[in-house]
N, C-alpha and C. Protein backbone atom coordinates (compact mmCIF):
# COMPACT_ATOMS: atom_id res chain seq x y z
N UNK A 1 0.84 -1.19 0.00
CA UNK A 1 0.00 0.00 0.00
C UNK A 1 0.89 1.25 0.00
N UNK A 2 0.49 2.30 -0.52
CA UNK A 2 0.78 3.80 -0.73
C UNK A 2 1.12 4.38 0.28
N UNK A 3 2.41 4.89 1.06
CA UNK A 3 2.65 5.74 2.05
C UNK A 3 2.02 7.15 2.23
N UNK A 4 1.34 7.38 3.10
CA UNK A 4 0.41 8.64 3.10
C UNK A 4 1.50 9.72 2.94
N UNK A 5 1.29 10.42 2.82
CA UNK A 5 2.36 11.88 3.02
C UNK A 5 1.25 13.26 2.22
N UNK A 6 0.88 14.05 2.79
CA UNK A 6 0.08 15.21 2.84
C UNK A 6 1.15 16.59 2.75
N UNK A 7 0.87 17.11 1.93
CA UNK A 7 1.66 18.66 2.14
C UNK A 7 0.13 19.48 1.47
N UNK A 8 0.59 20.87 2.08
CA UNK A 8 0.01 21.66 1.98
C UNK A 8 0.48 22.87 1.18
N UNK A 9 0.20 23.29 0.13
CA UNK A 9 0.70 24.50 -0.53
C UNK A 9 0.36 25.43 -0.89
N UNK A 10 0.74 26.59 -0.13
CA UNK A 10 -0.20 28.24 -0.31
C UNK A 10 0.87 29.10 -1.30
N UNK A 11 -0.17 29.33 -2.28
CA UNK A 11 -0.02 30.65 -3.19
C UNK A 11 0.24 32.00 -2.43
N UNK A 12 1.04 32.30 -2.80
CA UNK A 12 1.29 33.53 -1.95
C UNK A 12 0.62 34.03 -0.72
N UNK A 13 0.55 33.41 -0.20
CA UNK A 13 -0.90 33.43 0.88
C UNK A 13 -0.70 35.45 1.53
N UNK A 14 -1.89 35.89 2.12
CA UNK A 14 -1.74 37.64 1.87
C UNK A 14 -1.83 37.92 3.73
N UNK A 15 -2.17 36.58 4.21
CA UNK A 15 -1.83 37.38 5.94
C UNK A 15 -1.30 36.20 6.58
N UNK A 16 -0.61 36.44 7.82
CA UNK A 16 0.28 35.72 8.79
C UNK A 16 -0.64 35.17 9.60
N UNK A 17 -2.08 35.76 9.80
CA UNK A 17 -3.02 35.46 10.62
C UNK A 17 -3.60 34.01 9.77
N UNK A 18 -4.04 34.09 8.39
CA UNK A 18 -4.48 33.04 7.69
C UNK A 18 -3.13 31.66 7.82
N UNK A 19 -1.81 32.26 7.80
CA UNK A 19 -0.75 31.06 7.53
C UNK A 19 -0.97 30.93 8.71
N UNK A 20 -0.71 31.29 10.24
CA UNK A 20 -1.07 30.25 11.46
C UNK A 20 -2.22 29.62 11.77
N UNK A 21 -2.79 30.01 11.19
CA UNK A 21 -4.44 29.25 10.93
C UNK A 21 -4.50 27.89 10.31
N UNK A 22 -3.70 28.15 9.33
CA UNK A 22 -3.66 27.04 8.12
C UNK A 22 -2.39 26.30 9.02
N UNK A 23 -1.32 26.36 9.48
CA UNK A 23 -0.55 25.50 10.41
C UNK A 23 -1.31 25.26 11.72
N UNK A 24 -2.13 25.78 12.47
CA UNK A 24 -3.12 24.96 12.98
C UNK A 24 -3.76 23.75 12.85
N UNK A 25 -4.21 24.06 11.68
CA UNK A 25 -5.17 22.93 11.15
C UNK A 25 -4.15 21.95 10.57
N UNK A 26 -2.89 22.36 10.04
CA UNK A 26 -1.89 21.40 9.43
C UNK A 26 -1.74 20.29 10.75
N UNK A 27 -1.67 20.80 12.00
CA UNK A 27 -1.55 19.95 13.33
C UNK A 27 -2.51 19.23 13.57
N UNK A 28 -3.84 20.08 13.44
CA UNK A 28 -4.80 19.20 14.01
C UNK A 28 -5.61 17.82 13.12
N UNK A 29 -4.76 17.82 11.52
CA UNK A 29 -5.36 16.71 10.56
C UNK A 29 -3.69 16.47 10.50
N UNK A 30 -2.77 16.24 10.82
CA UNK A 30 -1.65 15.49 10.51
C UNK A 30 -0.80 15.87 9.34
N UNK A 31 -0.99 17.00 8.98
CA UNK A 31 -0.32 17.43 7.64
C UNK A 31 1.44 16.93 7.95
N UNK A 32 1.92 16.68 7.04
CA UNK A 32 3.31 16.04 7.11
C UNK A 32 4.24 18.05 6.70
N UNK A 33 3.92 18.53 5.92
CA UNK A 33 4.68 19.75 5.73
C UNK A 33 4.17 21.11 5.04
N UNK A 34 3.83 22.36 5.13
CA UNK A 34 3.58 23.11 4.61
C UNK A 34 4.43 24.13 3.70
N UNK A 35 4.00 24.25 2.74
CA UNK A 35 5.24 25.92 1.58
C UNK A 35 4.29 26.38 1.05
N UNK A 36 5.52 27.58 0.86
CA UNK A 36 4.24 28.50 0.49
C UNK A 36 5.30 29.70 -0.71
N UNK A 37 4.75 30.29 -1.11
CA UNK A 37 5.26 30.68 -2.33
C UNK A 37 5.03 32.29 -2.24
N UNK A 38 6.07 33.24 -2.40
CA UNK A 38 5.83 34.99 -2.89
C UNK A 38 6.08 35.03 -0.98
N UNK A 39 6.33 36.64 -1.55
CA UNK A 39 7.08 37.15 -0.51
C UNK A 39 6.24 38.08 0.51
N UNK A 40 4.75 38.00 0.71
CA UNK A 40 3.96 38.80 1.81
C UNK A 40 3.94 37.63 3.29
N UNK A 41 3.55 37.05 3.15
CA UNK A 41 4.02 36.12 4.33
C UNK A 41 5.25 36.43 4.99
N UNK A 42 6.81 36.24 4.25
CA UNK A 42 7.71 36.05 4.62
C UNK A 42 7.97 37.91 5.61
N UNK A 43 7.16 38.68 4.67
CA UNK A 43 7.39 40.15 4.95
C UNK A 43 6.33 39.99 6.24
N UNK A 44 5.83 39.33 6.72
CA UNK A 44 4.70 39.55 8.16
C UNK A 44 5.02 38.45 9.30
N UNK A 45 6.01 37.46 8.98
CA UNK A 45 6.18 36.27 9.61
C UNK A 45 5.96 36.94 11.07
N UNK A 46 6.65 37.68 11.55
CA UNK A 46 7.05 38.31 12.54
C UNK A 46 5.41 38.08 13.46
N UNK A 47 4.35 38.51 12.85
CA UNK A 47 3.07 38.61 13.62
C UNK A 47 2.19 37.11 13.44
N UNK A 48 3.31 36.66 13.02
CA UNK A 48 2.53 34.96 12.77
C UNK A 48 1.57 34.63 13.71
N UNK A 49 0.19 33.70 13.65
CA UNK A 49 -0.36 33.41 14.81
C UNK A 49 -0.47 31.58 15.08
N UNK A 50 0.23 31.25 14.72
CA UNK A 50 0.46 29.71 14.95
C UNK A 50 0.69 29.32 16.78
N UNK A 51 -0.28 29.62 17.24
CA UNK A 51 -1.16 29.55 18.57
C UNK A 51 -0.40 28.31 19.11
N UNK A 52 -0.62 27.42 18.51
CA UNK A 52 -0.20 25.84 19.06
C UNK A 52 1.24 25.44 18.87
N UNK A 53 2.18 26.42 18.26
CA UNK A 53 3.22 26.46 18.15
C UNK A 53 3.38 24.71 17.08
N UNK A 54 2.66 24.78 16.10
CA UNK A 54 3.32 23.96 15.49
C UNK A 54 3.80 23.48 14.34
N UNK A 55 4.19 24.50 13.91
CA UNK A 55 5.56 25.06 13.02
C UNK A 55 7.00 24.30 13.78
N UNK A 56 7.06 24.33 14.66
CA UNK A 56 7.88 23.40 15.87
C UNK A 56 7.93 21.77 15.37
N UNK A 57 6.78 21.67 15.02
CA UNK A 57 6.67 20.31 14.37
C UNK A 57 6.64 19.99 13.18
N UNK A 58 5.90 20.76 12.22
CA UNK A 58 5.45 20.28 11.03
C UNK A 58 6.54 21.87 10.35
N UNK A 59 7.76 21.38 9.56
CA UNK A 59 8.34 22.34 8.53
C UNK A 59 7.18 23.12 7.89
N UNK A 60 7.16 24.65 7.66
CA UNK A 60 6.97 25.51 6.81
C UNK A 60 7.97 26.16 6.47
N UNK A 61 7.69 26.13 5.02
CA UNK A 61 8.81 26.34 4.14
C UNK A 61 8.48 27.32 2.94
N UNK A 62 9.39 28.58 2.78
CA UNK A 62 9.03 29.01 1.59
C UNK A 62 9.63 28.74 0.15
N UNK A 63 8.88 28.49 -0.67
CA UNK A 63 10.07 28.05 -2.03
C UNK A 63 9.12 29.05 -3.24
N UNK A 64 10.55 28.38 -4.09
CA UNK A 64 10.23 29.71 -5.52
C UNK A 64 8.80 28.93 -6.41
N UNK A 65 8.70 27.45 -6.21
CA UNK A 65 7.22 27.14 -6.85
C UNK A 65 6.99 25.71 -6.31
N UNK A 66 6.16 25.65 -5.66
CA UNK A 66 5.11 24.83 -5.22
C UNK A 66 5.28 23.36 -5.46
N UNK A 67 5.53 23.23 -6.78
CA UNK A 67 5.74 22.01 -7.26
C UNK A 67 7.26 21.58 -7.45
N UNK A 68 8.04 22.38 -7.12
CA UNK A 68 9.74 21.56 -7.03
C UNK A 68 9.60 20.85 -6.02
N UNK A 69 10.58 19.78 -6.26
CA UNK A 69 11.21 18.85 -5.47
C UNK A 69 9.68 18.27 -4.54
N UNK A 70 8.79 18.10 -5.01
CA UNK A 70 7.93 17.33 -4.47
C UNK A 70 8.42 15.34 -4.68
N UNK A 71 7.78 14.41 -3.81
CA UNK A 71 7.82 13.14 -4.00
C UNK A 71 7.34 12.70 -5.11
N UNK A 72 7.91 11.55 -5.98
CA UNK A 72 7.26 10.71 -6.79
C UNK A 72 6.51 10.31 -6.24
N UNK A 73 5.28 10.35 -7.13
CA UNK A 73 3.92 10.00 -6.60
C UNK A 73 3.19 10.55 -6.14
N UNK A 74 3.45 11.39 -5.55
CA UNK A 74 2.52 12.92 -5.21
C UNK A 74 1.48 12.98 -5.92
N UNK A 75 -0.13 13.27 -6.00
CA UNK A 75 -0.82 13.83 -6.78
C UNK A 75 -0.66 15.19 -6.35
N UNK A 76 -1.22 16.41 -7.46
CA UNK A 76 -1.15 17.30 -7.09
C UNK A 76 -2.65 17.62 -7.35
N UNK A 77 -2.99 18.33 -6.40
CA UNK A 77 -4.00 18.67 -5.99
C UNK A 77 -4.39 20.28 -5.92
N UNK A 78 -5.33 20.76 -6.40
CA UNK A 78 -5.51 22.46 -6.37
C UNK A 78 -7.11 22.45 -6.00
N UNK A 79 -7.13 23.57 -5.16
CA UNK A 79 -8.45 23.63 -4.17
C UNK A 79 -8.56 25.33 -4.58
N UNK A 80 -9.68 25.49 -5.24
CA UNK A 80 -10.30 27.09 -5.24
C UNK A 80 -11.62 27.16 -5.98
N UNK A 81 -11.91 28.01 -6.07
CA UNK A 81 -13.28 28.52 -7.15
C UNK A 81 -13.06 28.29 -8.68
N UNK A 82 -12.65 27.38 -9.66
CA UNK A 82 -11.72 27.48 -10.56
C UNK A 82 -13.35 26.69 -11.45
N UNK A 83 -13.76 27.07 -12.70
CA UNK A 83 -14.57 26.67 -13.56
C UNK A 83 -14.02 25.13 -14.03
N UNK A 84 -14.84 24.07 -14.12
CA UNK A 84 -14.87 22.79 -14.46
C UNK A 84 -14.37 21.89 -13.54
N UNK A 85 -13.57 22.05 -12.05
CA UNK A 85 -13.68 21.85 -11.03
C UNK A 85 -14.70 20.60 -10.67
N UNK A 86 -13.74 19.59 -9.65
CA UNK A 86 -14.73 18.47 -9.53
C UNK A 86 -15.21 19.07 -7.37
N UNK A 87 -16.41 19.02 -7.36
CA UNK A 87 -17.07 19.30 -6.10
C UNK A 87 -16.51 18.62 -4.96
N UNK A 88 -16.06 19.31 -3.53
CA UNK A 88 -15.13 18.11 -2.61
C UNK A 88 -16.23 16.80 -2.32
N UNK A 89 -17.18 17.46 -1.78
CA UNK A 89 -18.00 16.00 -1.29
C UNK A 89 -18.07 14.88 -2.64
N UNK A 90 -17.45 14.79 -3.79
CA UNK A 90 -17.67 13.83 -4.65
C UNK A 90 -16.02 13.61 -5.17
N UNK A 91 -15.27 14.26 -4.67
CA UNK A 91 -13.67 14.13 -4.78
C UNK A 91 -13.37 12.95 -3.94
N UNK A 92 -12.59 11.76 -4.30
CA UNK A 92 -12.05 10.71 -3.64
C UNK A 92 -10.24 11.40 -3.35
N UNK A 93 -9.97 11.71 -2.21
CA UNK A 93 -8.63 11.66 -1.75
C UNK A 93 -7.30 10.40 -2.24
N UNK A 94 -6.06 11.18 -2.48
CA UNK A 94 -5.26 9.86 -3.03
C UNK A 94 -4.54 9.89 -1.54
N UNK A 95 -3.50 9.00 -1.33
CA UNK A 95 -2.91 8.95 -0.35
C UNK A 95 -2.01 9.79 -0.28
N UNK A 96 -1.00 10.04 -1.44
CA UNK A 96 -0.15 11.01 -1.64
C UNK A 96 -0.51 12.08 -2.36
N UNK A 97 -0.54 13.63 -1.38
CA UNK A 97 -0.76 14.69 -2.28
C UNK A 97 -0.42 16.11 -1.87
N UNK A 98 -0.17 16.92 -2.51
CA UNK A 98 0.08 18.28 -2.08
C UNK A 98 -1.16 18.99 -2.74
N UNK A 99 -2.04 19.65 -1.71
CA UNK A 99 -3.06 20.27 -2.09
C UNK A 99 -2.57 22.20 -1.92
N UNK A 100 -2.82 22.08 -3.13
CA UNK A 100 -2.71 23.94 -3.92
C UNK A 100 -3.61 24.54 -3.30
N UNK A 101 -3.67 25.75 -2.54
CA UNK A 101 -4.55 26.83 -2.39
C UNK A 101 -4.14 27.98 -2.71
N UNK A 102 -5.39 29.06 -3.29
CA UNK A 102 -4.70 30.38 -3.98
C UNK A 102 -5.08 30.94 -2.74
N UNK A 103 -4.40 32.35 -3.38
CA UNK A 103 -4.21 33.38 -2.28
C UNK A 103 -5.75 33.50 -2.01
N UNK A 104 -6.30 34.82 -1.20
CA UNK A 104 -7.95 35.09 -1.01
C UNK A 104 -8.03 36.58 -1.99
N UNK A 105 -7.23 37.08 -2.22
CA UNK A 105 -6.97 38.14 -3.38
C UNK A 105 -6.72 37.69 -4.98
N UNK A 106 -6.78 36.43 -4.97
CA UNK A 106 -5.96 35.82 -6.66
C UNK A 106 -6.62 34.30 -6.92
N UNK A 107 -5.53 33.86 -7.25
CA UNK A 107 -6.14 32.14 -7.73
C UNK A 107 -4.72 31.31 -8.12
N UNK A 108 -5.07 30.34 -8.19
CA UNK A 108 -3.72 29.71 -8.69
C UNK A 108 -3.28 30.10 -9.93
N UNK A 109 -2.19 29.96 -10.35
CA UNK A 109 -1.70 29.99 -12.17
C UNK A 109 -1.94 28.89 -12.79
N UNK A 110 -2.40 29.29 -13.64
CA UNK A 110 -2.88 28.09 -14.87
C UNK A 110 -1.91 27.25 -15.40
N UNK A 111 -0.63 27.68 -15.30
CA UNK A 111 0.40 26.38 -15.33
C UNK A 111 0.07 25.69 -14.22
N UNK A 112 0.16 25.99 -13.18
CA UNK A 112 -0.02 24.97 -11.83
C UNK A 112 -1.54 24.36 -12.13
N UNK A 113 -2.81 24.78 -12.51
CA UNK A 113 -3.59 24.54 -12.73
C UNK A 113 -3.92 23.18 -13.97
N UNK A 114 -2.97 23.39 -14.91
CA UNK A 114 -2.48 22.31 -16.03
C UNK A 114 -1.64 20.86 -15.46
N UNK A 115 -0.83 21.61 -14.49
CA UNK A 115 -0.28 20.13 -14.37
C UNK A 115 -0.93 19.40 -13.06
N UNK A 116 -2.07 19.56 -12.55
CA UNK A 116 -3.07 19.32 -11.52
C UNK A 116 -3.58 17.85 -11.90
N UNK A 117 -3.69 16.72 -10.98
CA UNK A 117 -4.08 15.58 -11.36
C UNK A 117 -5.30 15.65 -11.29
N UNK A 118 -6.02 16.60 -10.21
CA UNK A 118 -7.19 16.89 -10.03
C UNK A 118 -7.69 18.54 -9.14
N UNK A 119 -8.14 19.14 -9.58
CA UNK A 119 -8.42 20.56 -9.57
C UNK A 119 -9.95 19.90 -8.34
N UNK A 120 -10.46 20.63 -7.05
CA UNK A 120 -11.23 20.60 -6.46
C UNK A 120 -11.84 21.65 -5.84
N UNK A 121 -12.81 22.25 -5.83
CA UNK A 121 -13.72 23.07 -5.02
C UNK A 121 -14.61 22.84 -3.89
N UNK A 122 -14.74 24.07 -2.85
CA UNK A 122 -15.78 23.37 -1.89
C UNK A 122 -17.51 24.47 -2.25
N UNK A 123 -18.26 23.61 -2.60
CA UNK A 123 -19.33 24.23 -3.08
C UNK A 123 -20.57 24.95 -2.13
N UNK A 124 -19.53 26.33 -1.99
CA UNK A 124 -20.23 27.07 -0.99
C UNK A 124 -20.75 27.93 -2.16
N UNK A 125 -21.88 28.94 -1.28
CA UNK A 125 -22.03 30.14 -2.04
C UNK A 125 -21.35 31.73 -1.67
N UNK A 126 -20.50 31.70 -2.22
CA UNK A 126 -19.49 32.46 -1.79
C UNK A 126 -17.98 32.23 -1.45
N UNK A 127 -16.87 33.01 -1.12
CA UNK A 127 -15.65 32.16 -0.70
C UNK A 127 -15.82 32.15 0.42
N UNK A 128 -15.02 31.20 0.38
CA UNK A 128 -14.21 30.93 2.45
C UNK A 128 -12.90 31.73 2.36
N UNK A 129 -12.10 32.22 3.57
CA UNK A 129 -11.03 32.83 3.48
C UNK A 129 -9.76 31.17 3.55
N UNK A 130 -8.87 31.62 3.37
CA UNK A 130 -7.58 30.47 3.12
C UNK A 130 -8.22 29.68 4.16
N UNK A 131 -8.10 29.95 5.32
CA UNK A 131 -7.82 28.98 6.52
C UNK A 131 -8.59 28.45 6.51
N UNK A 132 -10.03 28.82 6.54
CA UNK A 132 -11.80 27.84 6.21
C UNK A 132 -11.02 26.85 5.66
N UNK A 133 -10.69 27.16 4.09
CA UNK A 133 -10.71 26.70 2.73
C UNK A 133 -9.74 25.49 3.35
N UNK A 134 -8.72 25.46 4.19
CA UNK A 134 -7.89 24.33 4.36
C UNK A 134 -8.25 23.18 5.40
N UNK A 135 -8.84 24.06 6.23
CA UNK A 135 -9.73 23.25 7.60
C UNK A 135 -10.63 22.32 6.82
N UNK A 136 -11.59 22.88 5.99
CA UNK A 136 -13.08 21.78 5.27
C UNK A 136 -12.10 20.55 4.64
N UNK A 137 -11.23 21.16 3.80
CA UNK A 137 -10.44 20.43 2.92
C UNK A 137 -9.83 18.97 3.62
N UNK A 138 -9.38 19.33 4.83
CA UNK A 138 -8.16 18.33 5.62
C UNK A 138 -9.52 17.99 6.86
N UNK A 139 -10.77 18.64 6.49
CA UNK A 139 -11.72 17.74 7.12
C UNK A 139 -12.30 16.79 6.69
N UNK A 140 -12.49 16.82 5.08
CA UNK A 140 -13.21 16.04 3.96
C UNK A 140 -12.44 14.83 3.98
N UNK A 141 -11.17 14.86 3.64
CA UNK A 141 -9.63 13.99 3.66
C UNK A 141 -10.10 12.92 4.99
N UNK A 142 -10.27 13.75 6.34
CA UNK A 142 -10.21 13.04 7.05
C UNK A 142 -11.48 11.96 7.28
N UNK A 143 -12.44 12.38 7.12
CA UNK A 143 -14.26 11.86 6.86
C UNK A 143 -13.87 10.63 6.28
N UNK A 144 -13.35 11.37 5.17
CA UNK A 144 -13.29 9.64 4.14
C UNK A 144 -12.39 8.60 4.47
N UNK A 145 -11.79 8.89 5.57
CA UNK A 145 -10.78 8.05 5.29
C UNK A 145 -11.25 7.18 5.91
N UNK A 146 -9.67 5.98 5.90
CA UNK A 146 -10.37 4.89 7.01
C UNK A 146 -9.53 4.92 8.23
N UNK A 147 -8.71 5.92 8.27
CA UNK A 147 -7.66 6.23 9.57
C UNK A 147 -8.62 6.82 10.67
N UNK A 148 -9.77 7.62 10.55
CA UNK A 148 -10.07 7.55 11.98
C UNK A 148 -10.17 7.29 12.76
N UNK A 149 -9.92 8.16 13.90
CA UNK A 149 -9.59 7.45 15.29
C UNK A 149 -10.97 8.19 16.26
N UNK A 150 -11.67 7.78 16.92
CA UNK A 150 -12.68 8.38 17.51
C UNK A 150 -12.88 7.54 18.64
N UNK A 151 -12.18 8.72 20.01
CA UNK A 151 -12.51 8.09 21.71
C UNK A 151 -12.61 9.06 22.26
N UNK A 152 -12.73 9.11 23.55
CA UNK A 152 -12.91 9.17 24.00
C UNK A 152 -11.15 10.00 25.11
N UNK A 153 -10.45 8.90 24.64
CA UNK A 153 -8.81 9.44 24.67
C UNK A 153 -8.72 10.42 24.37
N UNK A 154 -8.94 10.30 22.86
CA UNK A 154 -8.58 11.88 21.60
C UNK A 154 -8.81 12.52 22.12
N UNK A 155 -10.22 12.81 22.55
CA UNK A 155 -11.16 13.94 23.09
C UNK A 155 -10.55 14.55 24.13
N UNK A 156 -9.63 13.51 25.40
CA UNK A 156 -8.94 13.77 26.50
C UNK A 156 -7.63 14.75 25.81
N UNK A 157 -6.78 14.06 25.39
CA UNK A 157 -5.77 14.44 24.24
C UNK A 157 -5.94 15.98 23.79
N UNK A 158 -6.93 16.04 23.16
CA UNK A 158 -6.62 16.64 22.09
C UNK A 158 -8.05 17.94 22.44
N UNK A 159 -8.56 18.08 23.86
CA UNK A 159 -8.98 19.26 24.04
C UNK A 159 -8.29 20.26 25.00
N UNK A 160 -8.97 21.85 25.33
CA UNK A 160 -8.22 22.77 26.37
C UNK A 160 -8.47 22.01 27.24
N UNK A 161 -7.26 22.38 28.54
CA UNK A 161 -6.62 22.08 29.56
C UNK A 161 -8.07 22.49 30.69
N UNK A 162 -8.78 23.65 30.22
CA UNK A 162 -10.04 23.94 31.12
C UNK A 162 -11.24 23.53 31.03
N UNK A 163 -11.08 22.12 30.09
CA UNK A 163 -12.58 21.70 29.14
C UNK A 163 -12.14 20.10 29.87
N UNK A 164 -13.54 20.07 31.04
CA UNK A 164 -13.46 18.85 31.79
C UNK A 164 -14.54 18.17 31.61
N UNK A 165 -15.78 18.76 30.85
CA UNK A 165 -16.75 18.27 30.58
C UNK A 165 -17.20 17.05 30.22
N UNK A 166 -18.19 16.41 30.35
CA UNK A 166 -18.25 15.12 30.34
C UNK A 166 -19.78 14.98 30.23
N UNK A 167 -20.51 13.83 28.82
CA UNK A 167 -21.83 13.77 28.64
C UNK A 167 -22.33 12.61 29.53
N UNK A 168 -23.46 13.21 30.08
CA UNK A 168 -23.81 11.96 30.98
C UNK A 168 -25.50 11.43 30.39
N UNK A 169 -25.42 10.28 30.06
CA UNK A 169 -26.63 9.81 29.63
C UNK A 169 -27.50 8.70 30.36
């Protein structure tokens, strides 16, 4: 079977608030690495909000295009408002992929758009800003899969330190 490996790749992404958002969510669905491309990010890093500090864990990286030095086997994957676009809830996830997101000011480039194994949208009415757009995305990924894990643990794990709550039936 196919070694999973997930990256995440932002188009010039336009705030530091959206890139710690989107490394948030890179933590909280298992993303293996994030890059990101153009130089407004790199010019705001400073006010980054990656809350959970985990950039610590998961590399973000800036490079000159998206698609260098990716793995054989990678699908590449592009997520936006883009005409002929296949809908996420009917998109099947590959194991290996780097999913494209454009900026919230732009869109991907149509070269990157050409060499796309599969181009995907989430069929709202209206946009989502980046970080939505990556959260639904690496939520859809996770729905389908068959890696879920759902306890009761997790829940222990993986909520605030002041959230003791407990359903009693």
């Amino acid at each position: 079977m196919e070694s999973k490996h997930i990256t995440i790749g932002l188009t010039n992404p336009k705030s530091p608030s959206n890139v710690g958002a989107v490394m948030r969510a890179a933590g909280c669905y298992q993303v293996d690495a994030v890059r990101y491309t153009g130089e407004r990010y790199a010019r705001a890093e400073k006010f980054n909000t990656d809350t959970k500090g985990v950039s610590l864990k998961i590399p973000l990286t800036g490079v000159g295009c998206l698609l260098d030095s990716i793995d054989k086997g990678t699908k590449i994957i592009c997520v936006d408002l883009i005409e002929g676009a296949i809908p996420l809830p009917d998109f099947i996830h590959p194991q290996k992929a780097i999913y494209i997101f454009g900026p919230e000011d732009g869109t991907i480039a149509q070269q990157i758009i050409d060499r796309a194994d599969a181009v995907v949208y989430v069929p709202t009415v209206g946009c989502m800003n980046l970080a939505a757009s990556v959260n639904v995305l690496l939520y859809d990924r996770l729905a389908k899969s068959n890696d879920t894990i759902a306890s009761d643990e997790l829940i222990r794990k993986s909520r605030d330190t002041n959230n003791k709550v407990k359903v009693k039936y």
